[in-house]
N, C-alpha and C. Protein backbone atom coordinates (compact mmCIF):
# COMPACT_ATOMS: atom_id res chain seq x y z
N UNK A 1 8.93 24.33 -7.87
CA UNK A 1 9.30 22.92 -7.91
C UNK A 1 8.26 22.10 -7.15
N UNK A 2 7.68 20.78 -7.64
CA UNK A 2 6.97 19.99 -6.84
C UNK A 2 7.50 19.34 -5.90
N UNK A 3 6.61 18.78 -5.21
CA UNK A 3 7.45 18.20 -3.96
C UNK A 3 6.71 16.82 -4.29
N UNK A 4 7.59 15.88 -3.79
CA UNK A 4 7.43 14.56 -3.95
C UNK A 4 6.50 13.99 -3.15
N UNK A 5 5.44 13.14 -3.28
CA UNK A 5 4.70 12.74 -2.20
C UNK A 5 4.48 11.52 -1.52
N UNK A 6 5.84 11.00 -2.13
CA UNK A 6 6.35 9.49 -1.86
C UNK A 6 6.24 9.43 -0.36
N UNK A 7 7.38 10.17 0.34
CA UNK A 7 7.67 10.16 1.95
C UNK A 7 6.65 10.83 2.61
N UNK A 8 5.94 11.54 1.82
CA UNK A 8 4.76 12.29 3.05
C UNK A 8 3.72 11.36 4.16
N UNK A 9 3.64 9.91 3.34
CA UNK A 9 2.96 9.31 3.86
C UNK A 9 1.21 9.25 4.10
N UNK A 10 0.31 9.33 4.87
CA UNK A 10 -1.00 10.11 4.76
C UNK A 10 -1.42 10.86 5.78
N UNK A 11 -0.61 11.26 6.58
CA UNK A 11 -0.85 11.89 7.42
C UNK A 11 -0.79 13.45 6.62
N UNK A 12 0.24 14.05 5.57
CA UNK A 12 -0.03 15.36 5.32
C UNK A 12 -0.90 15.41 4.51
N UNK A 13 -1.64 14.35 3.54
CA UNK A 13 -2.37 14.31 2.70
C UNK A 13 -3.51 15.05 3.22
N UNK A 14 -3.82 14.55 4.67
CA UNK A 14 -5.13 14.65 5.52
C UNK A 14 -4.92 15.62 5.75
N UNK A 15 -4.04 16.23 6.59
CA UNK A 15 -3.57 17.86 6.81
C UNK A 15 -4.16 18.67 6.33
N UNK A 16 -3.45 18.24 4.71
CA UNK A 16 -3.55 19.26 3.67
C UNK A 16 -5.21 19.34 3.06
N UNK A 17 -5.64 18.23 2.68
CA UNK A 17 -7.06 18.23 2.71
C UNK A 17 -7.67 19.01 3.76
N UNK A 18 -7.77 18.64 5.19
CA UNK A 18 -9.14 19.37 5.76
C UNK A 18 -8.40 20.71 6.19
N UNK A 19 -7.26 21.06 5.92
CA UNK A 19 -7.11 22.80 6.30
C UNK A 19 -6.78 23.57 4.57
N UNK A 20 -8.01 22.42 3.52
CA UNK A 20 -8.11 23.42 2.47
C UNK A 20 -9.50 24.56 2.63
N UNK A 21 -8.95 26.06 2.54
CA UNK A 21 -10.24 26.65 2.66
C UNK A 21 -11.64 26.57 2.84
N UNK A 22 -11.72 25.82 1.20
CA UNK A 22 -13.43 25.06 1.39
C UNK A 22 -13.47 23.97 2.04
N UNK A 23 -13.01 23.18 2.55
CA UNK A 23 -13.27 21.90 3.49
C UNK A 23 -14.08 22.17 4.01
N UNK A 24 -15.37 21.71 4.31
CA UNK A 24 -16.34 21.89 5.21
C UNK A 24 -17.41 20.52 5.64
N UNK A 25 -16.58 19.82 5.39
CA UNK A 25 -17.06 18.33 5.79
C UNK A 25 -16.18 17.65 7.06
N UNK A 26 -16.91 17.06 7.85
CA UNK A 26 -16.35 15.66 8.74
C UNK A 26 -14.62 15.87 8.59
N UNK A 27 -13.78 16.08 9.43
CA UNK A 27 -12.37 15.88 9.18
C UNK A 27 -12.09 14.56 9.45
N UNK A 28 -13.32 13.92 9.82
CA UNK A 28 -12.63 12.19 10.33
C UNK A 28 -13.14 11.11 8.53
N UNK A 29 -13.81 12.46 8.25
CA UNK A 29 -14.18 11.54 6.81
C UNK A 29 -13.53 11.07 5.64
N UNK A 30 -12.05 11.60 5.82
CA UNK A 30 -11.06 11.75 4.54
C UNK A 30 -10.37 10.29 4.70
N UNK A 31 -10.28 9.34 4.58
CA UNK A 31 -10.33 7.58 4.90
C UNK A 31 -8.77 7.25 4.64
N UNK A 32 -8.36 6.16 4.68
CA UNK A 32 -7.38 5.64 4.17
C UNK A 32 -7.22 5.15 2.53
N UNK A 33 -8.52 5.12 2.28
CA UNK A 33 -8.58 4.86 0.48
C UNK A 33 -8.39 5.86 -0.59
N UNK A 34 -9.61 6.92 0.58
CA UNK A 34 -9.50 8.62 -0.17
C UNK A 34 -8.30 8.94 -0.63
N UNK A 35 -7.40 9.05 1.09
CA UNK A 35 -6.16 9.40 1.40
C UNK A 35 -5.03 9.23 -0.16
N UNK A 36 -5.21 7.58 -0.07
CA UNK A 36 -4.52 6.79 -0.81
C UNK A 36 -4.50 7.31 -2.31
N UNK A 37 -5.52 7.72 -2.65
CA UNK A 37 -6.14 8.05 -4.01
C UNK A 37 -5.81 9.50 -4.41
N UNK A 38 -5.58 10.44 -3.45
CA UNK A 38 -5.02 11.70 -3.18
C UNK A 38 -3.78 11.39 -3.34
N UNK A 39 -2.77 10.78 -2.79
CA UNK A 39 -1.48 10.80 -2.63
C UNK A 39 -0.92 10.11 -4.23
N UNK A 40 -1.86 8.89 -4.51
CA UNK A 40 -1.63 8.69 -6.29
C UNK A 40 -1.52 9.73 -7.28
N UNK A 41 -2.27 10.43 -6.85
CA UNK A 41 -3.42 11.62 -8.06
C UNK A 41 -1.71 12.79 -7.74
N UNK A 42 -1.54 12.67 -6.91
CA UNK A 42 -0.60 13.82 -6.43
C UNK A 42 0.88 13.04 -7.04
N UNK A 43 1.47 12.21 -7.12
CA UNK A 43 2.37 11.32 -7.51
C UNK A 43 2.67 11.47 -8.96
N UNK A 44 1.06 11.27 -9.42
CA UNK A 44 0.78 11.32 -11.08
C UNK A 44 1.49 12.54 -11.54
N UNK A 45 0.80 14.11 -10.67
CA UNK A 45 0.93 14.93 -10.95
C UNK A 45 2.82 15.20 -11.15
N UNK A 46 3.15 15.02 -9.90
CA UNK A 46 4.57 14.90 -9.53
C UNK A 46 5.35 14.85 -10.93
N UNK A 47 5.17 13.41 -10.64
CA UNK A 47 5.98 12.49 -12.41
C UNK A 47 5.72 13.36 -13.65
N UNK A 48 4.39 13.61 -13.71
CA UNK A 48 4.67 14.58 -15.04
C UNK A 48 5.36 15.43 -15.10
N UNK A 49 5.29 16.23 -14.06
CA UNK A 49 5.89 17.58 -13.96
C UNK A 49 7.26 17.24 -14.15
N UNK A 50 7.89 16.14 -13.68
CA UNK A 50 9.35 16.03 -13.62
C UNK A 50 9.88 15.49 -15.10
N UNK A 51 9.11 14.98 -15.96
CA UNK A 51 9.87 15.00 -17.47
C UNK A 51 9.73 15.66 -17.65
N UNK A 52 8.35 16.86 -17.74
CA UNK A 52 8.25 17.87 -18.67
C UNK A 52 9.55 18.66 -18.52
N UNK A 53 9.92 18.64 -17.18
CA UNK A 53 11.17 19.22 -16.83
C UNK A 53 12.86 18.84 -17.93
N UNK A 54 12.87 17.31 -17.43
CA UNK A 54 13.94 16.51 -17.87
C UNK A 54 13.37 15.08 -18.10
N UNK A 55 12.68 15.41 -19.79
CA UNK A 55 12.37 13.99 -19.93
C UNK A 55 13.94 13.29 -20.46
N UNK A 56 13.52 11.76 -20.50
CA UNK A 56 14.76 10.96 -19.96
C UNK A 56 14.97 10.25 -21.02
């Protein structure tokens, strides 16, 4: 099941970004726009997944 990434806010976004394996850049580099753009992209993903489930 996906998890929603409404309430995560951007603090796990960042988390989750720089403690991915390959991360090997700046951990102060992942921004509030990046962030933002991650948490969309992840949202997108979300929503699909949830009709494919029970479209409406």
């Amino acid at each position: 099941m996906a998890v929603n990434p409404a309430p995560a806010g951007l603090r796990d976004p960042h988390r989750q970004v720089t403690e991915l394996e390959d991360f090997d850049d700046d951990p102060a580099k992942p921004n509030e726009a990046k962030l933002e753009a991650i948490q969309m992209a992840w949202y997108e993903e979300w929503k699909d997944a949830r009709e494919r489930v029970s479209p409406l």
